[in-house]
PDB file of N, CA and C in Angstrom:
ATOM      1  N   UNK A   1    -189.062  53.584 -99.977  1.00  0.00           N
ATOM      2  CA  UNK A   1    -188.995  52.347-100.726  1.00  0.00           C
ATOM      3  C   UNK A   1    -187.918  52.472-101.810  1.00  0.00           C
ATOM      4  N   UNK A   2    -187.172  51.552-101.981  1.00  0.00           N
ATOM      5  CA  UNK A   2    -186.267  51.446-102.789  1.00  0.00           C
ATOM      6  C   UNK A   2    -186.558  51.338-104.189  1.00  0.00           C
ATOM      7  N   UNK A   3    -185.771  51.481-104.806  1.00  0.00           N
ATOM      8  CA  UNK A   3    -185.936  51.492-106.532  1.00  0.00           C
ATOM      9  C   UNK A   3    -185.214  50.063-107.003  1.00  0.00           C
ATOM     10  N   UNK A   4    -186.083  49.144-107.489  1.00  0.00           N
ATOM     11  CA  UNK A   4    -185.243  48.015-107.566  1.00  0.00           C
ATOM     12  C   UNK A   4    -185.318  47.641-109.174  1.00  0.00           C
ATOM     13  N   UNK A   5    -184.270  47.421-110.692  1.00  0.00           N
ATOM     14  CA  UNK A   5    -184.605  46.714-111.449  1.00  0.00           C
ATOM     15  C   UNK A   5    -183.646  45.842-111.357  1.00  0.00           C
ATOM     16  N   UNK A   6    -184.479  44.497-112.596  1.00  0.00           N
ATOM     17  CA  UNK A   6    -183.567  43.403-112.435  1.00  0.00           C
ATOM     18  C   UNK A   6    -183.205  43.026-113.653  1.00  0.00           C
ATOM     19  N   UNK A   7    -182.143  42.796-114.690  1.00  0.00           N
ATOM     20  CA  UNK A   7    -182.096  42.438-116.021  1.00  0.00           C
ATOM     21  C   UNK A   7    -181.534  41.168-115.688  1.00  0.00           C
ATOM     22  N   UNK A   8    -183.054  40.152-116.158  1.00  0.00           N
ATOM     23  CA  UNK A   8    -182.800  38.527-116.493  1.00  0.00           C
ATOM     24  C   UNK A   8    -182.644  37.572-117.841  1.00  0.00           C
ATOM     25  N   UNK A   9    -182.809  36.561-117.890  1.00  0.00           N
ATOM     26  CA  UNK A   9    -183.257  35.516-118.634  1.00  0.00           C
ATOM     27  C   UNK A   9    -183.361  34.727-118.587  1.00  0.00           C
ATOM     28  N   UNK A  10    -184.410  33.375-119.224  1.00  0.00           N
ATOM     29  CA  UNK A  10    -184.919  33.089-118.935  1.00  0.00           C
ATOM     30  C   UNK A  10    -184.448  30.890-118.102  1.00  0.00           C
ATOM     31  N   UNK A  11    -182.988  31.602-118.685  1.00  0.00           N
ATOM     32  CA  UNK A  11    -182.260  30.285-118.564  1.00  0.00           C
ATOM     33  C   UNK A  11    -180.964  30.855-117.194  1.00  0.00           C
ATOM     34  N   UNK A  12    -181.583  31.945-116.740  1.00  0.00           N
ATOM     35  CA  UNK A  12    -180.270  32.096-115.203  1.00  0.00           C
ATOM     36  C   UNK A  12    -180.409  31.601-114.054  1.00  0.00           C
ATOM     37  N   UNK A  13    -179.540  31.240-113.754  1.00  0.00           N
ATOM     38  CA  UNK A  13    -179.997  30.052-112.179  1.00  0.00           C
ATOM     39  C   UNK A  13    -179.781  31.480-111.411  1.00  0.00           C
ATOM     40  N   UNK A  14    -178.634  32.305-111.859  1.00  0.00           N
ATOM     41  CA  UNK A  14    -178.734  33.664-110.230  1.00  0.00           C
ATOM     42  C   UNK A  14    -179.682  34.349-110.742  1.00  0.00           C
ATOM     43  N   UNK A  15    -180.307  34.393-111.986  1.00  0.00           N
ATOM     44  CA  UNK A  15    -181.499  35.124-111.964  1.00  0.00           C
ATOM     45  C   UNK A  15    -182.547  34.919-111.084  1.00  0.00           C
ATOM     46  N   UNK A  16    -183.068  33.451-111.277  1.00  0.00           N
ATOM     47  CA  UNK A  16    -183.969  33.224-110.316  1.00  0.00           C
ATOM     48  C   UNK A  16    -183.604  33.464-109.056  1.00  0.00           C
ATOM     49  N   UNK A  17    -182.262  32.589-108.574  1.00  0.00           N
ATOM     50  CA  UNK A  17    -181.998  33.188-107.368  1.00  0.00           C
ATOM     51  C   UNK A  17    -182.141  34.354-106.585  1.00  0.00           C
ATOM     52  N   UNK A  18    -182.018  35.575-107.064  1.00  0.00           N
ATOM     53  CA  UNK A  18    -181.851  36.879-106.917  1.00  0.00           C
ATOM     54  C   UNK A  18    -183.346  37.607-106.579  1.00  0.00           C
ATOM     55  N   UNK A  19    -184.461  37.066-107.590  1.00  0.00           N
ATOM     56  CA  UNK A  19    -186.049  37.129-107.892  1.00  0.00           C
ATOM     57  C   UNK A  19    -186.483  36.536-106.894  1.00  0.00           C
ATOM     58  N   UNK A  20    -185.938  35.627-106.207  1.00  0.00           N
ATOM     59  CA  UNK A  20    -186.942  34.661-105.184  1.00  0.00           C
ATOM     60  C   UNK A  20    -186.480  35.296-103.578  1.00  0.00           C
ATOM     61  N   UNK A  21    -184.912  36.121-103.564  1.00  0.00           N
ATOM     62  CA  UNK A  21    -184.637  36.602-102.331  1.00  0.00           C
ATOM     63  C   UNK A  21    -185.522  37.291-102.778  1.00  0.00           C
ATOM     64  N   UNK A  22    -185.734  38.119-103.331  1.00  0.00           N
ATOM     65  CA  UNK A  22    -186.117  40.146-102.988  1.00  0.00           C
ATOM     66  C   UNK A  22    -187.877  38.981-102.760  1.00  0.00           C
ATOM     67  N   UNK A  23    -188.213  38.530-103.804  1.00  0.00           N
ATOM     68  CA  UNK A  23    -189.979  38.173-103.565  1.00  0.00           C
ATOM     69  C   UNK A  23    -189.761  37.229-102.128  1.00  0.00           C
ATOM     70  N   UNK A  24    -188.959  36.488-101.527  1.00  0.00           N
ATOM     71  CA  UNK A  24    -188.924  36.013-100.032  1.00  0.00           C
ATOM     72  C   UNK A  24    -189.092  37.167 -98.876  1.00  0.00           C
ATOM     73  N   UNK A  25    -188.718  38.539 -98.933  1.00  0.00           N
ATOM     74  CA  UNK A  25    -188.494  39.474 -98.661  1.00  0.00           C
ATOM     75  C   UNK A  25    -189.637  40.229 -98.868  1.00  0.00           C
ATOM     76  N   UNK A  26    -190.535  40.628 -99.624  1.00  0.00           N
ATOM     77  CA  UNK A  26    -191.667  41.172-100.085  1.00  0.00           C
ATOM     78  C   UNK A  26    -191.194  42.437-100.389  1.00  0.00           C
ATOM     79  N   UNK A  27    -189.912  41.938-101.097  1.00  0.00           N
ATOM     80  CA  UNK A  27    -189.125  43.726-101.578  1.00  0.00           C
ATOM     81  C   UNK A  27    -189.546  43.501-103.544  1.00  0.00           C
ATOM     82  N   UNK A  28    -189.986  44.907-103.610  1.00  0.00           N
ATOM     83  CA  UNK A  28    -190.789  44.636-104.727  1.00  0.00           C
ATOM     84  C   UNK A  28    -189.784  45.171-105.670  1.00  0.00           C
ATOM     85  N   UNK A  29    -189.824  44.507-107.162  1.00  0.00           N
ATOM     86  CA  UNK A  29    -188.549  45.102-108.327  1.00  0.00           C
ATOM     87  C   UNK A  29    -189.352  44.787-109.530  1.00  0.00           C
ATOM     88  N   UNK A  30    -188.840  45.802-110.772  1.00  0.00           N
ATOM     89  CA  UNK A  30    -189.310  45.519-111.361  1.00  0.00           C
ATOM     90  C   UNK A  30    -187.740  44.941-112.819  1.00  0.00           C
ATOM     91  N   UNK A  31    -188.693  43.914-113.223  1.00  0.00           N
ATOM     92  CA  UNK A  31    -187.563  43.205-114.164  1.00  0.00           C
ATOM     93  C   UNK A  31    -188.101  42.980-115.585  1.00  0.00           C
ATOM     94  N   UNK A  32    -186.851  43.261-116.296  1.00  0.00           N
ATOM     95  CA  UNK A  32    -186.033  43.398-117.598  1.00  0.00           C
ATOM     96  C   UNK A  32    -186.164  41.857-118.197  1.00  0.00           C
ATOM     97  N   UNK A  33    -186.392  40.893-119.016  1.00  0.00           N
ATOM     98  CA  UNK A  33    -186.331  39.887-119.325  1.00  0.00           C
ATOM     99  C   UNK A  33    -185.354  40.029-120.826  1.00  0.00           C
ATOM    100  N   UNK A  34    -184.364  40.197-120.754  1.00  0.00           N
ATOM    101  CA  UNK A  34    -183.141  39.890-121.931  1.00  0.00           C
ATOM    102  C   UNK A  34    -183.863  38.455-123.218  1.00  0.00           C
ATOM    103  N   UNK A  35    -184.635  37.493-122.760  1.00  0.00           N
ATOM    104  CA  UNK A  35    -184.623  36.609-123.638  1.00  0.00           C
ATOM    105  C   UNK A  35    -186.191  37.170-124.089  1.00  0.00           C
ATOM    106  N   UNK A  36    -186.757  38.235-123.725  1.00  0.00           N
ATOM    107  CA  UNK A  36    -188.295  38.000-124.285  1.00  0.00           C
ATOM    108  C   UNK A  36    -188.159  40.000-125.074  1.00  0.00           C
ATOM    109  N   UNK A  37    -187.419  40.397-124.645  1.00  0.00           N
ATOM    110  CA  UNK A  37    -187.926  41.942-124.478  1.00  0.00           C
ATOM    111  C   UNK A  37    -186.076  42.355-125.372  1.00  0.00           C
ATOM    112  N   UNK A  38    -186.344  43.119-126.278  1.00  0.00           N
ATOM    113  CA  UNK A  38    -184.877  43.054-127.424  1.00  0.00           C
ATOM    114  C   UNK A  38    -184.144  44.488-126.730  1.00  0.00           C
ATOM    115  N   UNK A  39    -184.686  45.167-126.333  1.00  0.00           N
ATOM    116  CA  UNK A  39    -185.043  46.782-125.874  1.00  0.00           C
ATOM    117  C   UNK A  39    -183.750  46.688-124.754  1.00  0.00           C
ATOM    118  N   UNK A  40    -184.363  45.749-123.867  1.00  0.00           N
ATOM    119  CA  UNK A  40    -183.708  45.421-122.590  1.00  0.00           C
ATOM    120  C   UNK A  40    -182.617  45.196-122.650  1.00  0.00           C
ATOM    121  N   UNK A  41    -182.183  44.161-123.372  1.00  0.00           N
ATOM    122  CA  UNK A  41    -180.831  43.502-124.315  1.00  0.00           C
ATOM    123  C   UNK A  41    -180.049  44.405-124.502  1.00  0.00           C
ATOM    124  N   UNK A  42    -180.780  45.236-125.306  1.00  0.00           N
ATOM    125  CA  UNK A  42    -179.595  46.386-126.368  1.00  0.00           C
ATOM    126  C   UNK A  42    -179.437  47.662-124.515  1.00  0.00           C
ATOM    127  N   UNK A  43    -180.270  47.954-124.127  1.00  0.00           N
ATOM    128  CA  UNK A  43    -179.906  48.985-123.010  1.00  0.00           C
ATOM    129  C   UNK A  43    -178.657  48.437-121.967  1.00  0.00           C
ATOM    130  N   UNK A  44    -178.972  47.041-121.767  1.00  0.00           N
ATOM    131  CA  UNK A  44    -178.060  46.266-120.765  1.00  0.00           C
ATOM    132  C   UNK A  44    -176.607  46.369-121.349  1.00  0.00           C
ATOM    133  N   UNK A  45    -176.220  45.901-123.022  1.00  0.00           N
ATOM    134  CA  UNK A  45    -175.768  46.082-123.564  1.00  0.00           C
ATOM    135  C   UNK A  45    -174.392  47.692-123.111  1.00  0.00           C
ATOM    136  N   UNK A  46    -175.886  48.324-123.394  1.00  0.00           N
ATOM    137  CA  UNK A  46    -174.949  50.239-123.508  1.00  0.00           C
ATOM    138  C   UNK A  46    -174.898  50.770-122.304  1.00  0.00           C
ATOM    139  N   UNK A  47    -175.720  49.654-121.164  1.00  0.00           N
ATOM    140  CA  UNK A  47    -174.871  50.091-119.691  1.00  0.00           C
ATOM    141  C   UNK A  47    -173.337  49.216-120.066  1.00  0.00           C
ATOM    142  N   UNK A  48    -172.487  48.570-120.659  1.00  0.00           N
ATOM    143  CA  UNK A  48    -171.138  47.974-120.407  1.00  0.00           C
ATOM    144  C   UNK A  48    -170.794  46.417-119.892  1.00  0.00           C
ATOM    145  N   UNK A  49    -172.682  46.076-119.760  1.00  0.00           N
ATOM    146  CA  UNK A  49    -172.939  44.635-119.362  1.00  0.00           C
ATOM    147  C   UNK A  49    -172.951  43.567-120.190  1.00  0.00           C
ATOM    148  N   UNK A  50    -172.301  42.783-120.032  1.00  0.00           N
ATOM    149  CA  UNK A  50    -172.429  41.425-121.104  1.00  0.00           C
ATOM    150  C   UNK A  50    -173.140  39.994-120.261  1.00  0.00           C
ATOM    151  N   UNK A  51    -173.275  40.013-118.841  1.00  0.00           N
ATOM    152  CA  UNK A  51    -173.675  39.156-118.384  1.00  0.00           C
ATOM    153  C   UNK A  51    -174.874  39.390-117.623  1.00  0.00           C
ATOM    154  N   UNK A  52    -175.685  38.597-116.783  1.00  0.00           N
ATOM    155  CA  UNK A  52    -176.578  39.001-116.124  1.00  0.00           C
ATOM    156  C   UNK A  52    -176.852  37.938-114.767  1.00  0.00           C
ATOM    157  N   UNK A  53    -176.808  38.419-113.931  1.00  0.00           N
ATOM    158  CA  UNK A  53    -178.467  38.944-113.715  1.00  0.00           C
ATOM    159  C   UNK A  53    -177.486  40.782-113.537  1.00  0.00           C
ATOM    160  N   UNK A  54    -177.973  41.660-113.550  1.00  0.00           N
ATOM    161  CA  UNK A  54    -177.807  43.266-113.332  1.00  0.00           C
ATOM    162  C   UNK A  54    -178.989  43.617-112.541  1.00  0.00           C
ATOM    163  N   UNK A  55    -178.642  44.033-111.481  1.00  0.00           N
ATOM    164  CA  UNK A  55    -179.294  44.486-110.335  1.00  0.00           C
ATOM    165  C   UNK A  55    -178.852  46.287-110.470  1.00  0.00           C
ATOM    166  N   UNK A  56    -179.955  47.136-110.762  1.00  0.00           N
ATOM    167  CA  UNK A  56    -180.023  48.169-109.991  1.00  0.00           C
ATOM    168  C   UNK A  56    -180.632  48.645-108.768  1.00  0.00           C
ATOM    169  N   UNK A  57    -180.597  49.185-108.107  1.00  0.00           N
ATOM    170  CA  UNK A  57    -180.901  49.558-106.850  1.00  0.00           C
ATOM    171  C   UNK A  57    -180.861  50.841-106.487  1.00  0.00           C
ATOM    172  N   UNK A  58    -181.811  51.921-106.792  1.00  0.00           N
ATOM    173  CA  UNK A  58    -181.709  53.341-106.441  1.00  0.00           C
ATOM    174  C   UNK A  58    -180.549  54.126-107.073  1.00  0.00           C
ATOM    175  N   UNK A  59    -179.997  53.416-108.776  1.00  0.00           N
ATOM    176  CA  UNK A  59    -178.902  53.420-109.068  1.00  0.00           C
ATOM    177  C   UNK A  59    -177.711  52.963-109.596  1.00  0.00           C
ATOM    178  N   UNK A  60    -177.493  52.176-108.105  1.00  0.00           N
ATOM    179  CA  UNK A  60    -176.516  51.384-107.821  1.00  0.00           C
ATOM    180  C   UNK A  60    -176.000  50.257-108.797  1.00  0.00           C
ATOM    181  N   UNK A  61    -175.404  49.734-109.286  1.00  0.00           N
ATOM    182  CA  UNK A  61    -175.494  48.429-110.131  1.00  0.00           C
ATOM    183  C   UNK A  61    -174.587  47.504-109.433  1.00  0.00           C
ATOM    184  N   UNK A  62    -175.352  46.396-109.602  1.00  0.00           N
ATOM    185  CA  UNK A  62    -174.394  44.949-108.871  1.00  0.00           C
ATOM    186  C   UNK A  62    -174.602  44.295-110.095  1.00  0.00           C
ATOM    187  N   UNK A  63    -173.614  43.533-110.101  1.00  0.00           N
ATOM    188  CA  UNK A  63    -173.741  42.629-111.386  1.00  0.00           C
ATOM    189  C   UNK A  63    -173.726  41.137-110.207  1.00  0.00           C
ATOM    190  N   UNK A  64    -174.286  40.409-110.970  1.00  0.00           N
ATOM    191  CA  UNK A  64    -174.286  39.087-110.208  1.00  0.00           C
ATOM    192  C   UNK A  64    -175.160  38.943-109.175  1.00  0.00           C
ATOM    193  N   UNK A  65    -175.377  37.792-108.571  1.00  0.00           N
ATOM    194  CA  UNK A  65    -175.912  37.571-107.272  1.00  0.00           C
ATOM    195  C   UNK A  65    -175.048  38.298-106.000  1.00  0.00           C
ATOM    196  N   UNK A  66    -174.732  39.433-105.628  1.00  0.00           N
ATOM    197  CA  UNK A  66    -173.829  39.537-104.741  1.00  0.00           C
ATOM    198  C   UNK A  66    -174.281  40.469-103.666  1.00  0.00           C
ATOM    199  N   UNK A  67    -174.924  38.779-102.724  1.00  0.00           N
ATOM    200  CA  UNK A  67    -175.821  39.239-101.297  1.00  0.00           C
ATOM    201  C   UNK A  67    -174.965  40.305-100.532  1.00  0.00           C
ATOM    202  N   UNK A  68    -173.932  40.791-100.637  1.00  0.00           N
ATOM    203  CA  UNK A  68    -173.386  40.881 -99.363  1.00  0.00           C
ATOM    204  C   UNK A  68    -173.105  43.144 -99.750  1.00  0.00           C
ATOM    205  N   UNK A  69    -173.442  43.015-101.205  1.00  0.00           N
ATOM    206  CA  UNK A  69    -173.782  44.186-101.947  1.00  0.00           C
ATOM    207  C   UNK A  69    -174.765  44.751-101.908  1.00  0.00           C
ATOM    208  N   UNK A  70    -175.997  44.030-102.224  1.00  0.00           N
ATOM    209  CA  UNK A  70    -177.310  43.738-102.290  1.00  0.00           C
ATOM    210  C   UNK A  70    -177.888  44.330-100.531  1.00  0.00           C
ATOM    211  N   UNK A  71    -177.648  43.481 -99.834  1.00  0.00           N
ATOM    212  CA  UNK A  71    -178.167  43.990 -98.594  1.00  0.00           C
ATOM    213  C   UNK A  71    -177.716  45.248 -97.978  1.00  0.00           C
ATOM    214  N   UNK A  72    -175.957  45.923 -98.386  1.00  0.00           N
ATOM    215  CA  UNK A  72    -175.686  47.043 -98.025  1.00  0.00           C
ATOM    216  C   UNK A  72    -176.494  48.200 -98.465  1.00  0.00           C
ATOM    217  N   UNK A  73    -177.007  47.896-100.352  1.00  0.00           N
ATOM    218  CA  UNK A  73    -177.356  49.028-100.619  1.00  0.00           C
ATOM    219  C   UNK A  73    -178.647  49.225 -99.904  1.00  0.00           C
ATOM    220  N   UNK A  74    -179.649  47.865-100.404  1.00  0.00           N
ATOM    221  CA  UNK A  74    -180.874  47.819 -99.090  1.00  0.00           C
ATOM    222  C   UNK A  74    -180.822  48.715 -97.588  1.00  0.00           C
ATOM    223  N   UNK A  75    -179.923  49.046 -96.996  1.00  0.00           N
ATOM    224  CA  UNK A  75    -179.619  49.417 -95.874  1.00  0.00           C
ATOM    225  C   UNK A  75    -179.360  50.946 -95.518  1.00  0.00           C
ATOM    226  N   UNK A  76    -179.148  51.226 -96.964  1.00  0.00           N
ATOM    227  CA  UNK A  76    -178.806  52.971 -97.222  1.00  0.00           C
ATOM    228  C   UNK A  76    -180.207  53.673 -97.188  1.00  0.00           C
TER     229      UNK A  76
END
């Protein structure tokens, strides 16, 4: 099973987007909420990120919705 986090908030359209593939999927992640949780913010931050949604994956970081990333690492 894969290692999935997700750093959101609470106003991202690819956030949700991103939350509703993996839960369409019954691929389980656990997520970061930037607008509720300050912790999250400042870590996302000192990974070099200014935007979100931030997808890790066993690692990996995708920034953005980017299915075509997303399903490769899935695949490893």
């Amino acid at each position: 099973m894969k290692n999935i986090e997700i750093y959101t908030s609470d106003t991202c359209i690819q956030c949700i987007k991103v939350k509703e593939y993996f839960k369409n999927r019954n691929i389980e992640f656990k997520e970061y909420n930037i607008s509720k949780d300050l912790e999250a913010k400042r870590e996302l931050i000192r990974m070099g990120y200014m935007s979100i949604p931030v997808i890790l994956i066993d690692g990996e970081h995708v920034l953005g919705f980017d299915l075509n990333r997303i399903e490769s690492l899935l695949q490893k």
